[in-house]
Protein backbone atom coordinates (compact mmCIF):
# COMPACT_ATOMS: atom_id res chain seq x y z
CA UNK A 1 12.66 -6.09 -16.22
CA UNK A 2 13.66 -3.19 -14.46
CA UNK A 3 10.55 -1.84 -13.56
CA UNK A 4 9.13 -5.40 -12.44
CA UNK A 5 11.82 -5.40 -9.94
CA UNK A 6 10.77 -1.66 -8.98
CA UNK A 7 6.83 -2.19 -8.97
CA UNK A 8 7.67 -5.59 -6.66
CA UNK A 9 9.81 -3.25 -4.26
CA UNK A 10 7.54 -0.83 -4.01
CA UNK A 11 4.46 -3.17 -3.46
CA UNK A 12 6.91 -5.54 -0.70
CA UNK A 13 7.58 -2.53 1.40
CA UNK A 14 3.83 -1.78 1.05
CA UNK A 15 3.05 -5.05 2.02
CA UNK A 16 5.47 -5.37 5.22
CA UNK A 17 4.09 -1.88 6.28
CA UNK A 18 0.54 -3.22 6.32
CA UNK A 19 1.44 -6.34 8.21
CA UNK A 20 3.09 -4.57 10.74
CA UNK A 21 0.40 -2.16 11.32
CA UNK A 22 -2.35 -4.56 11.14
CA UNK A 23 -0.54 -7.09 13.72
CA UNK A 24 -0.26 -3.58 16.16
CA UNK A 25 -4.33 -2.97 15.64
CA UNK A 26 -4.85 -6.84 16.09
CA UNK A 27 -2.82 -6.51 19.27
CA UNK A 28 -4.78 -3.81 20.47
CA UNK A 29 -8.09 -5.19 19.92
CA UNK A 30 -9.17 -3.21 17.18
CA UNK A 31 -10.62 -5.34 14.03
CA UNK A 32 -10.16 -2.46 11.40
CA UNK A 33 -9.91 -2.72 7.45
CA UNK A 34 -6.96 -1.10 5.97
CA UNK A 35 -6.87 1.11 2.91
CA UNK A 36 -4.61 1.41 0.43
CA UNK A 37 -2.74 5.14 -0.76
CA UNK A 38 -0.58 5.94 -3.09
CA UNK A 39 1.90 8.97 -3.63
CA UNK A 40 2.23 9.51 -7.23
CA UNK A 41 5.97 9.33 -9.04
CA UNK A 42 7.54 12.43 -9.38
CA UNK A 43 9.71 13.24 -12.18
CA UNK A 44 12.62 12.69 -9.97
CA UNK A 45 11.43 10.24 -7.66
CA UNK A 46 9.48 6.87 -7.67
CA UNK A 47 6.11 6.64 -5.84
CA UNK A 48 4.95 4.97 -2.96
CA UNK A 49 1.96 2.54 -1.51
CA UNK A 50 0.57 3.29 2.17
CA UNK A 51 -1.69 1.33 3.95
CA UNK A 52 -3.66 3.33 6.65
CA UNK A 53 -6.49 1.77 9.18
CA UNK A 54 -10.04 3.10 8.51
CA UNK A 55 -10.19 5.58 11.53
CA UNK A 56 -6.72 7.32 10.33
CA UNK A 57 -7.01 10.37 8.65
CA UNK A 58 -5.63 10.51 5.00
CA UNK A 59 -2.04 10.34 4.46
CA UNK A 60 -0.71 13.40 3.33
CA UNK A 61 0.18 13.82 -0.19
CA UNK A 62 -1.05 10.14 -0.61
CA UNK A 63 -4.32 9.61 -2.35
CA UNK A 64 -7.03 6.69 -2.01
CA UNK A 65 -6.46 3.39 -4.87
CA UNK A 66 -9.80 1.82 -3.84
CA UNK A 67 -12.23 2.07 -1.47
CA UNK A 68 -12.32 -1.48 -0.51
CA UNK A 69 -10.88 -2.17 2.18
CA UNK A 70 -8.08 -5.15 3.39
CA UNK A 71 -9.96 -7.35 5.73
CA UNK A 72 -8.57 -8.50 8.56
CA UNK A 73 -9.67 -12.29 7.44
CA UNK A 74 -6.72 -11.70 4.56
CA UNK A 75 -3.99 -13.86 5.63
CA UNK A 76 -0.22 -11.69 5.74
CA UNK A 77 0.84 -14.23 3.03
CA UNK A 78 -1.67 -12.54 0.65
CA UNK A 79 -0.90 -8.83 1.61
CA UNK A 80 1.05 -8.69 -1.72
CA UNK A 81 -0.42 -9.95 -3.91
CA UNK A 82 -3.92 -8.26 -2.92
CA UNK A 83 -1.56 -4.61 -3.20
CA UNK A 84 -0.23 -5.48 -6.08
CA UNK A 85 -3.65 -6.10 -7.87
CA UNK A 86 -4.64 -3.02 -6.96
CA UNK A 87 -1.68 -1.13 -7.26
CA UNK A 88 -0.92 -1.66 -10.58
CA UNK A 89 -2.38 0.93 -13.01
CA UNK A 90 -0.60 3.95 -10.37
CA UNK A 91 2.03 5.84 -11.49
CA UNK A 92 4.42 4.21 -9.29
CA UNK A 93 7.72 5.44 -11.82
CA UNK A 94 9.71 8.40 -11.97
CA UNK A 95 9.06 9.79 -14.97
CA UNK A 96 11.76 12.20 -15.35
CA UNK A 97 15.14 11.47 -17.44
């Protein structure tokens, strides 16, 4: 139960970080697919999802899930549960005691 409550965290702030950056690209014109990172768990520290825009160079420390891309056509309502199908064999949880 716990971790289901982590793993949907995790994959909600993903989520609202995408939407947000995809409604600034929209603004500006730019049709651009966004990709999704992660940064591995650390033994002290949960990990984290990332979407960046195509052109964007590669998050630091953060690295690919898949290389297909979120499509602009994908309607904000769906930006979970399109991370979350992708996210979900990462190691997303501390793994430390």
């Amino acid at each position: 139960m716990e971790y289901e409550k982590t793993y949907s965290a995790i994959v909600a702030d993903c989520s609202e970080q995408g939407k947000s950056l995809s409604r600034k690209i929209c603004n500006d014109g730019i049709s651009e697919a966004l990709y999704l990172y992660v940064k591995p768990a650390t033994e002290t520290e949960n990990g984290r999802l990332f979407l960046a825009r195509d052109s964007a160079p590669n998050p630091y420390g953060y690295k690919l899930v898949t290389g297909e891309g979120l499509r602009a056509n994908v309607p904000y309502e769906q930006y979970y549960s399109w991370i979350a199908d992708r996210a979900k064999r990462e190691p997303l949880f501390a793994y430390g005691e």
